[in-house]
Protein backbone atom coordinates (compact mmCIF):
# COMPACT_ATOMS: atom_id res chain seq x y z
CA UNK A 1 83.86 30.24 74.75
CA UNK A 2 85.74 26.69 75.13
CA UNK A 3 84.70 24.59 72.35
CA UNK A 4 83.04 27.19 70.58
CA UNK A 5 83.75 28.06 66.87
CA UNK A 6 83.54 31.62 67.24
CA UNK A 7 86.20 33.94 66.33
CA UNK A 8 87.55 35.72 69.41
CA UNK A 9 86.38 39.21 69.88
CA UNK A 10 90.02 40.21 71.05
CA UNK A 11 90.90 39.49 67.44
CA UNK A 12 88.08 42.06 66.36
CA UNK A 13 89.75 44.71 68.64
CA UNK A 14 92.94 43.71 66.61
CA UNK A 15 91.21 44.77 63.68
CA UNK A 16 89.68 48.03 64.77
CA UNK A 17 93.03 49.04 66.21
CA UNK A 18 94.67 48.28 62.57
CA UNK A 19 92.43 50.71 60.67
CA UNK A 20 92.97 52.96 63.54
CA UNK A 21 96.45 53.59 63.43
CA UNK A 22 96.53 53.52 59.46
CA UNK A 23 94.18 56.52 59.58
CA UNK A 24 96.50 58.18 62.33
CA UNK A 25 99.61 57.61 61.34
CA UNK A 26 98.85 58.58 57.83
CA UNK A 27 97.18 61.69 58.62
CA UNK A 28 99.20 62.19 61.50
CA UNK A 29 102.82 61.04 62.20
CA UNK A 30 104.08 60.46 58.47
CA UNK A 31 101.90 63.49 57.73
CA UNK A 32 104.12 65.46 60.04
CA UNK A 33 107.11 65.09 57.52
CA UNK A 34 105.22 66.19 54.23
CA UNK A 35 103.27 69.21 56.03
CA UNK A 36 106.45 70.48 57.70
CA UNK A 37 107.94 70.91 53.79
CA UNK A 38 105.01 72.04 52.95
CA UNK A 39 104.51 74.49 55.49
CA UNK A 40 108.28 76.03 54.91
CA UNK A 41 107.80 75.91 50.99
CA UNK A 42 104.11 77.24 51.08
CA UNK A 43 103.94 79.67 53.49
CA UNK A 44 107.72 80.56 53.89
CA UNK A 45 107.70 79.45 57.77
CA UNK A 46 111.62 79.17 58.33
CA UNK A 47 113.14 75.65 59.29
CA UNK A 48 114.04 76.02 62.83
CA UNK A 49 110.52 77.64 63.41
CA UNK A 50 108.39 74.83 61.86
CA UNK A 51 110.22 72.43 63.56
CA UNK A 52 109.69 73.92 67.28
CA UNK A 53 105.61 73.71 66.05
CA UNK A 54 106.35 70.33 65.37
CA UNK A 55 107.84 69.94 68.39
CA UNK A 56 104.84 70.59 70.32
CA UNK A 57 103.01 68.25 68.78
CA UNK A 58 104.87 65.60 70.14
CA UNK A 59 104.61 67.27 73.92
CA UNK A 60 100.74 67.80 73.23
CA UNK A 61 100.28 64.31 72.08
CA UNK A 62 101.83 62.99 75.55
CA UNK A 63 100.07 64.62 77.79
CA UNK A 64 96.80 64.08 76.26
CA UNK A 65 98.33 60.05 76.13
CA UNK A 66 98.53 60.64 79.95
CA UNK A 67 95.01 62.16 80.72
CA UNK A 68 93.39 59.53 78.35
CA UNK A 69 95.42 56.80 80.00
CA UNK A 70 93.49 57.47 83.41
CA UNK A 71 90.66 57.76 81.56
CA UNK A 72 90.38 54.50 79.77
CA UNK A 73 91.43 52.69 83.32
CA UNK A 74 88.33 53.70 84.93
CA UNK A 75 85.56 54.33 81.88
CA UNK A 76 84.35 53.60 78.55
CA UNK A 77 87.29 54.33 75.91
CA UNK A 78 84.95 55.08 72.96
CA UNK A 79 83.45 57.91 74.53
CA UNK A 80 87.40 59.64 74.47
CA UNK A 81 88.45 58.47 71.73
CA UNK A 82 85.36 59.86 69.28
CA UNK A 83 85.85 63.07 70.84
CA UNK A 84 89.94 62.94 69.91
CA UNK A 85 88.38 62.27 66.14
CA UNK A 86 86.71 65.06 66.03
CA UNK A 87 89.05 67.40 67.28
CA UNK A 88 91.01 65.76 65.02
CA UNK A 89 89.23 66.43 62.17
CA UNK A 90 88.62 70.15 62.83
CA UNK A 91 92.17 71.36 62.93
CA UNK A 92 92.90 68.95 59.35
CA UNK A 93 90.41 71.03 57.98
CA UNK A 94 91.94 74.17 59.37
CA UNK A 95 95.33 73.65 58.05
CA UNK A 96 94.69 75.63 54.60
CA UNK A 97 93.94 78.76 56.37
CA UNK A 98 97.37 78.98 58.79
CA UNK A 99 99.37 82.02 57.46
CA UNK A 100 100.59 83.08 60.92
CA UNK A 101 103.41 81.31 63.77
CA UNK A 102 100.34 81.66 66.30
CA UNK A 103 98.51 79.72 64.21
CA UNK A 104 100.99 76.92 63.30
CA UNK A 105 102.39 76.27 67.00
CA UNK A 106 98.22 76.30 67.95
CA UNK A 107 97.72 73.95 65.16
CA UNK A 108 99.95 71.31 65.81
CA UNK A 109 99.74 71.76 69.76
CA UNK A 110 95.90 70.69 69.30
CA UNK A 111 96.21 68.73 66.41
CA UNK A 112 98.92 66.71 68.61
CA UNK A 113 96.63 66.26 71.66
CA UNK A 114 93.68 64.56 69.03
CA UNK A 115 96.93 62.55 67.55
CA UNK A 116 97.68 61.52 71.74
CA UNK A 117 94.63 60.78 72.80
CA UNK A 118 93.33 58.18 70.00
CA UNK A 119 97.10 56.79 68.80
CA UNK A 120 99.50 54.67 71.14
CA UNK A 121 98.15 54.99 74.59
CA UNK A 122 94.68 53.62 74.01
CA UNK A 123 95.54 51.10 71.64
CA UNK A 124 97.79 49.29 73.24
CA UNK A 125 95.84 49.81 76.32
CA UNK A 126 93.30 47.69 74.67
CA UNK A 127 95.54 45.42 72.95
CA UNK A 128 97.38 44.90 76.44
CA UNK A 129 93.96 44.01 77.99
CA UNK A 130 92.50 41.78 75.51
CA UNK A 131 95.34 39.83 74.80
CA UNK A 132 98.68 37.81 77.54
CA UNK A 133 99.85 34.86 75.64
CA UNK A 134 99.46 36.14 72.53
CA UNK A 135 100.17 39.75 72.55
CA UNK A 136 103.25 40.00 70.77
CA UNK A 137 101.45 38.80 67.95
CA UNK A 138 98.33 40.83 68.82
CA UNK A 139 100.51 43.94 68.79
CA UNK A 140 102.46 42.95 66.13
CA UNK A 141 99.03 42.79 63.43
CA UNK A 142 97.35 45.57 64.64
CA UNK A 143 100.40 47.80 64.59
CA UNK A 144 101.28 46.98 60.79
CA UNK A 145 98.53 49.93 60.52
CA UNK A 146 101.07 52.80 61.41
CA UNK A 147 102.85 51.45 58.23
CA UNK A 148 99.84 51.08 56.20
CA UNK A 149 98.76 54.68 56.66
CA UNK A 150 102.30 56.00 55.62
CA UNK A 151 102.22 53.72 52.43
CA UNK A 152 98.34 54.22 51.23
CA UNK A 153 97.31 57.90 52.68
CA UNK A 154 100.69 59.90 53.10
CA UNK A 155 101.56 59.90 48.98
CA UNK A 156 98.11 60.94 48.70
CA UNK A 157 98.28 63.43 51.00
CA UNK A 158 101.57 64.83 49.68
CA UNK A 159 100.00 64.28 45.64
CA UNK A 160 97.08 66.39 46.82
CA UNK A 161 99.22 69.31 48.43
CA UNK A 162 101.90 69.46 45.80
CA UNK A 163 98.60 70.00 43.14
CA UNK A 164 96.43 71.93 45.20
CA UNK A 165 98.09 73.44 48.27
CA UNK A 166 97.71 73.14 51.86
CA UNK A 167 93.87 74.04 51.31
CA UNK A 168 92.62 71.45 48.63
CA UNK A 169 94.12 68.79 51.01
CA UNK A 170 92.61 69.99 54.53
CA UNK A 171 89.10 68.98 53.74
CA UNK A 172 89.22 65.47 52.89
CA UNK A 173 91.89 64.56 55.53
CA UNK A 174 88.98 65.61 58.52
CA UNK A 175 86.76 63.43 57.02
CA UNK A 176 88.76 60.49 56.30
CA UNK A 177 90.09 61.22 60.43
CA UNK A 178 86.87 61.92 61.82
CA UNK A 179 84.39 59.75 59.72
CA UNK A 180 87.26 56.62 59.45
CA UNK A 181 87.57 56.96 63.61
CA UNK A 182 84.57 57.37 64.85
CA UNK A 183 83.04 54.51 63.02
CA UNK A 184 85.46 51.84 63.91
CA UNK A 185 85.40 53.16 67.24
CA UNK A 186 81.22 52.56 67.22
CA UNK A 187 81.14 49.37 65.67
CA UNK A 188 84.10 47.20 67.38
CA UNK A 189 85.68 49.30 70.06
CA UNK A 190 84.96 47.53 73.54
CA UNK A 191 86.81 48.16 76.64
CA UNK A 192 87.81 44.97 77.79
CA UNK A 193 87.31 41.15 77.43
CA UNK A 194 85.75 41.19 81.39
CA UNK A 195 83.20 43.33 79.71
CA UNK A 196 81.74 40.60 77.16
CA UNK A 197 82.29 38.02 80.17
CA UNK A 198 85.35 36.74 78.37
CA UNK A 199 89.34 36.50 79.17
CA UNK A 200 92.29 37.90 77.64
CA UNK A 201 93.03 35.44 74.30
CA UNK A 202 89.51 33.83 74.65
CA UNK A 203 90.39 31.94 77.88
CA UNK A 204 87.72 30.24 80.29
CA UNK A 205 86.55 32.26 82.86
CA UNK A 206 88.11 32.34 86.39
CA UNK A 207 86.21 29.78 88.33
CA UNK A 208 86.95 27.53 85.22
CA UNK A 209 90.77 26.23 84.52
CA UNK A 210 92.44 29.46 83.44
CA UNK A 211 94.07 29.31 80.15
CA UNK A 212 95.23 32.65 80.32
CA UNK A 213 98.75 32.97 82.46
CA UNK A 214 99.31 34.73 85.60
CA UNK A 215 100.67 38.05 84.93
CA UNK A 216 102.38 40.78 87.85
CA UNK A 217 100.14 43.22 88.99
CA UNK A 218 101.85 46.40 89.80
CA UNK A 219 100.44 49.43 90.48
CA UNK A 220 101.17 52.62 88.86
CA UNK A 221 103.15 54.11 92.34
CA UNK A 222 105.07 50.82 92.61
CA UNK A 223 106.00 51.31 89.14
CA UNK A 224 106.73 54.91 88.79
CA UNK A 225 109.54 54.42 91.41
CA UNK A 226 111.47 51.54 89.91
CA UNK A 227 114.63 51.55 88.49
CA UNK A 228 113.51 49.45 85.61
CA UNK A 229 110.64 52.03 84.69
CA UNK A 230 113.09 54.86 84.82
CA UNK A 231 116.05 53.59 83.08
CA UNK A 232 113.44 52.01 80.19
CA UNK A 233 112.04 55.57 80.09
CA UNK A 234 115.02 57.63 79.35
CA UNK A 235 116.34 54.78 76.76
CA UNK A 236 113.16 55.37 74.46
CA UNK A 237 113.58 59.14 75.39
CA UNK A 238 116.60 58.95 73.33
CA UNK A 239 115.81 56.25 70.98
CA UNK A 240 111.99 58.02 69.61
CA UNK A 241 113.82 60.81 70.01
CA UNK A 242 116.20 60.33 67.31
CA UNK A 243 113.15 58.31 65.49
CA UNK A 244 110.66 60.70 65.54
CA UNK A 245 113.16 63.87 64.66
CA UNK A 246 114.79 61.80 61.80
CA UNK A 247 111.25 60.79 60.65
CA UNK A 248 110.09 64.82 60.73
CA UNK A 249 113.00 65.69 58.94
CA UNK A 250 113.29 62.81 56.32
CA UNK A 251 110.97 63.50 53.22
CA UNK A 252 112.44 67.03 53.04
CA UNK A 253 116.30 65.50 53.47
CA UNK A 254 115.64 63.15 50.32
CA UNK A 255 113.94 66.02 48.91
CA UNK A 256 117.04 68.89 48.97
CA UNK A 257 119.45 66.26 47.89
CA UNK A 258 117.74 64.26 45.27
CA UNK A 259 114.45 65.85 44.29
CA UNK A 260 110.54 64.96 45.03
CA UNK A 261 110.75 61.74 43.05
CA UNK A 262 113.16 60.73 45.97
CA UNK A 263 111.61 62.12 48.79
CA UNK A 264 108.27 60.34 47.82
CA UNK A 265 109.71 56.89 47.43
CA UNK A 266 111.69 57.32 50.88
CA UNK A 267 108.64 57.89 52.50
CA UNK A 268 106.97 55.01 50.99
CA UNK A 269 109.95 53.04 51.35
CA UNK A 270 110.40 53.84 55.15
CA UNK A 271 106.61 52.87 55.67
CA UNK A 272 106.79 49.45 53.78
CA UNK A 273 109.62 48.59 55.51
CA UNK A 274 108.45 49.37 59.12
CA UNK A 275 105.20 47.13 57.81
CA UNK A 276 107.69 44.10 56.86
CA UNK A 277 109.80 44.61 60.45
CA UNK A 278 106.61 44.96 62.58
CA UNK A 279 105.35 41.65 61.28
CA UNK A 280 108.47 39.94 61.23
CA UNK A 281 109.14 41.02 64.88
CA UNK A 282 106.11 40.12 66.38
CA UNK A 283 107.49 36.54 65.19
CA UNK A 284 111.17 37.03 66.01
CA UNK A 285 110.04 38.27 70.04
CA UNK A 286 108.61 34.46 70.82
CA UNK A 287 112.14 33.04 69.89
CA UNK A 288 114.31 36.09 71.42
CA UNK A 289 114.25 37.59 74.60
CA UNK A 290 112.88 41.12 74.44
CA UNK A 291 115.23 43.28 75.94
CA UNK A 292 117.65 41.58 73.22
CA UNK A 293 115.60 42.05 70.44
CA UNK A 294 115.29 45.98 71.81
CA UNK A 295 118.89 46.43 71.72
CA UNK A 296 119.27 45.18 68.45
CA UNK A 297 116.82 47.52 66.79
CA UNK A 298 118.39 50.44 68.27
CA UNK A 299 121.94 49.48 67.49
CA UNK A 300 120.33 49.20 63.55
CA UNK A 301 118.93 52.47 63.97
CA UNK A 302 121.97 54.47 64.71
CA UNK A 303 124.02 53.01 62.08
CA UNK A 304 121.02 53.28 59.46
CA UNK A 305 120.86 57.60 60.77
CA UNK A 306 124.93 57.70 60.66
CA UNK A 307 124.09 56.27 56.61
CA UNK A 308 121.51 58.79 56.17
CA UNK A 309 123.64 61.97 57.22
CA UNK A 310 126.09 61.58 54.22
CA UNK A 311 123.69 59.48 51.53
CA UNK A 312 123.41 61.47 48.82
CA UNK A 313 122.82 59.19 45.92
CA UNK A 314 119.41 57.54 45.39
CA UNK A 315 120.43 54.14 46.11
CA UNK A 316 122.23 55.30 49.34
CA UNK A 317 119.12 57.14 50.68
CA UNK A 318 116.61 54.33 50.38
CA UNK A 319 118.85 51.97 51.37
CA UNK A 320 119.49 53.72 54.65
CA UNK A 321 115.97 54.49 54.78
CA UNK A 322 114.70 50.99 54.22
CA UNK A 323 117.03 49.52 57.10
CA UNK A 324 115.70 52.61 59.30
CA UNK A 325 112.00 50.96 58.74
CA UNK A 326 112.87 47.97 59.99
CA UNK A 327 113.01 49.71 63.30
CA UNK A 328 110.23 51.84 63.65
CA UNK A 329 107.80 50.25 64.28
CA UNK A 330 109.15 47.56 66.50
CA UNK A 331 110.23 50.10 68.63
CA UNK A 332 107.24 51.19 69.65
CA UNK A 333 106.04 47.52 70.15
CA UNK A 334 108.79 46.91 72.48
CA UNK A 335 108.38 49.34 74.78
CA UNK A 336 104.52 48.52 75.86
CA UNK A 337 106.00 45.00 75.97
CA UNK A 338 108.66 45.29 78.11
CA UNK A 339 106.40 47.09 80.75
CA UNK A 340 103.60 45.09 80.30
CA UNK A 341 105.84 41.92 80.38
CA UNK A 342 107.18 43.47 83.84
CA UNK A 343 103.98 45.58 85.73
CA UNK A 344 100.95 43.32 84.40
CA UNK A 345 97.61 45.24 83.61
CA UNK A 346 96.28 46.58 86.61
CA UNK A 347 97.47 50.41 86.06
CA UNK A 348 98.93 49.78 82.86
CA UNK A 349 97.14 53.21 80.91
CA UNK A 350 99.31 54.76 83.51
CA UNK A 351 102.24 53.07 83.62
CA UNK A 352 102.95 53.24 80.07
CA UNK A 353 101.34 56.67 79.44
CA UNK A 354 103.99 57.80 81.73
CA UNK A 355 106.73 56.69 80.22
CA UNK A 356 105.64 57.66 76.96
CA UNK A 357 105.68 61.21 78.81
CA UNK A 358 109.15 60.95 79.60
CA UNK A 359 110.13 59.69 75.85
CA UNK A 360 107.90 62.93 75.05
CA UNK A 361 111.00 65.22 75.82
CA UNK A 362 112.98 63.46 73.37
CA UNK A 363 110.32 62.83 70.65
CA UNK A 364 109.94 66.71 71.07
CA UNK A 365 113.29 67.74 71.24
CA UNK A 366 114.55 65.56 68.24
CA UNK A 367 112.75 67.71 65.45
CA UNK A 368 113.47 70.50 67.01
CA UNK A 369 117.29 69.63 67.74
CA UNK A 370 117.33 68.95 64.00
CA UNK A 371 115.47 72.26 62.89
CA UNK A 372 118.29 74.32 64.70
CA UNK A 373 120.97 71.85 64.21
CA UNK A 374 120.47 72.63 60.29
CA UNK A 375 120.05 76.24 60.52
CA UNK A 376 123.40 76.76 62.25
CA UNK A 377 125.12 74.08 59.79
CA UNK A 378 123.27 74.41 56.37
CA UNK A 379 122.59 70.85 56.11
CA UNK A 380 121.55 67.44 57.48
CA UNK A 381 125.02 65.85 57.74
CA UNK A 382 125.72 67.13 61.58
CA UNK A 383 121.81 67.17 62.24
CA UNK A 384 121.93 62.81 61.46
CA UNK A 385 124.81 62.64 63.04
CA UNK A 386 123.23 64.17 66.35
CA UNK A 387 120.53 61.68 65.89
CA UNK A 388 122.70 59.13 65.01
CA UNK A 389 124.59 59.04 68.74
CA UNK A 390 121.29 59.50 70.53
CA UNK A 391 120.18 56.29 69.49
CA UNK A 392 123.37 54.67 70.58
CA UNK A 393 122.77 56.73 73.86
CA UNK A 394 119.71 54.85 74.49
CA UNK A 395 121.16 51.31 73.40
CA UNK A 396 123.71 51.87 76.26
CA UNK A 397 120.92 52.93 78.57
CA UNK A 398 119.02 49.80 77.93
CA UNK A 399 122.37 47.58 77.92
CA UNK A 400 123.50 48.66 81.66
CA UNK A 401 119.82 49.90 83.15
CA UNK A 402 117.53 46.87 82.29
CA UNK A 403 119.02 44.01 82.92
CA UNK A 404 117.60 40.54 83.05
């Protein structure tokens, strides 16, 4: 491809993993806060029990991230990642029909595997193999869909159940997941660069002067056992913890304390600002070290969750939720960096599936902690609070267990 004027395909992998995430995260993780009101308000499910089924989402979704992540290092990824669509799709279209806890703890424990096995794990699988030199930036594009998908499909999807109910929104939220999946997947999915007898960022083949660098490549048993992998793990246990429970928990917090007109514009808010920090952090991480940059966004995200657990005003609660943004979605870009910066590619489906197991017991935990938290309390001041140390929990673990 030297000398050619062809776009690189990597860039076209970029692309598919863009509309990807904006269909998942809209449909799935922001979705997660609007069904879980709607889900206590409609059908009457109680707090604390909604937010144990939401729970298991998160514990579902990581140990499908884990089987797919072996999958996709020795086959095709498309063939997994269709079937996750249409899985998918089928419980979206279910959701109108749930009137029993069997039913909502089975519907968010399959719905959550789909969510696993087509969201974070792949993608950056892909986006880790396709791209070395320029995969903070690579990342950094193609994850501005999470955002997308809150701003463009979640208000619709909270419009369409606030007019119609749980049931008028089920049927066009499988299509858009299966339909908007599977064809992406089709038409611009391919595993690696090796594949199309090219090299990560559109280098020369091997045999050629490499333009690509030379990257560490550690196996997934080397890794597993390092104190960098485990000490990494455990700080985003506690730091998407905190994230993901706060996130759960956030359109029905604006909601209770300053109506739907609130809660609406927080969630669009929180998504458009996660869009502006993912873009301007994929530019910040070739000036600043990563671990740095890391520590910063969590140290903004605990003060941003101690903000939210007294805001009560308008302006206090977007604020708070605007500076939370700015976090989100860098955080999940800086943890597939940081072990892809230190293991390579060889095992990296593993390696980082892994660890995104690990963070799986806080991600799970959070909305749950919060759930019971507020039940016992009768409101989200101690729940934020709770949230608001975990995150400085993980900055510390970062500061003294990854060092340079």
């Amino acid at each position: 491809m030297t000398g050619s004027t062809r776009i690189f395909f990597g860039w076209y992998i970029v692309a598919a993993v863009f509309l990807i995430t904006t269909i998942t995260s809209g449909l799935g993780f922001y979705n997660l806060s609007i069904l879980l009101n709607a889900f206590v308000e409609e059908r009457s499910f109680p707090v604390s029990l909604t937010s144990a089924a939401t729970a298991t989402f998160f514990v579902s979704a990581g140990v499908a991230g884990v089987l797919v992540g072996r999958l996709i290092d020795r086959f095709d990824p498309r063939w997994p990642l269709i079937c996750a669509a249409v899985l998918g799709a089928a419980c979206l279209y279910a959701v109108g029909y749930l009137r029993e806890a069997w039913q909502l703890f089975l519907f968010h424990i399959v719905f959550g595997f789909a969510y696993g096995a087509v969201n974070l794990v792949p993608m950056t699988t892909l986006l880790t193999r396709w791209f070395n030199v320029k995969r903070a930036i690579a990342l950094s594009l193609a994850s501005t869909g999470f955002s997308i998908g809150g701003i463009l499909i979640s208000p619709f999807v909270a419009l369409s159940i606030e007019r119609g109910g749980l049931g008028a929104a089920g049927p066009w939220m499988a299509a858009l997941f299966c339909i908007g999946i599977v064809s992406v997947v089709l038409i611009a999915v391919r595993a690696s660069p090796e594949t199309m007898g090219l090299s990560p960022d559109g280098g020369v083949r091997a045999g050629d002067t490499e333009m690509s660098p030379v990257v560490s490549l550690v196996t997934y048993a080397e890794a597993k056992r390092s104190a960098y992998f485990i000490s990494l793990s455990i700080s985003y246990l506690f730091i998407l913890g905190a994230q993901v429970g706060a996130i759960a928990h956030l359109y029905r917090l604006a909601n209770v304390r300053n109506g739907v007109e609130t809660a609406a514009l927080a969630l669009a808010g929180l998504a458009s600002a996660s869009l502006i920090g993912r873009l301007a952090g994929g530019w910040i991480v070739l000036k600043m070290e990563v671990r740095t940059f890391s520590l910063l966004l969590m140290a903004i995200q605990g003060i941003a969750l101690f903000v939210l657990a007294f805001a009560d005003q308008r302006i206090a609660i977007l604020a708070a939720v605007v500076l939370f943004g700015v976090t989100i979605g860098n955080s999940l870009i800086m943890q597939p960096l940081l072990l892809a910066e230190k293991y390579g590619t060889l095992e990296y489906g593993r390696i980082y599936s892994m660890s995104q197991l690990i963070g799986t017991i806080g991600v799970a935990g959070g909305p749950l902690m919060i759930g019971l938290i507020y039940d016992w309390a009768g409101s989200y001041v101690l729940p934020f609070v709770a949230m608001a140390l975990a995150s400085f929990a993980g900055f510390f673990v970062l500061w003294f267990g990854v060092r340079r």
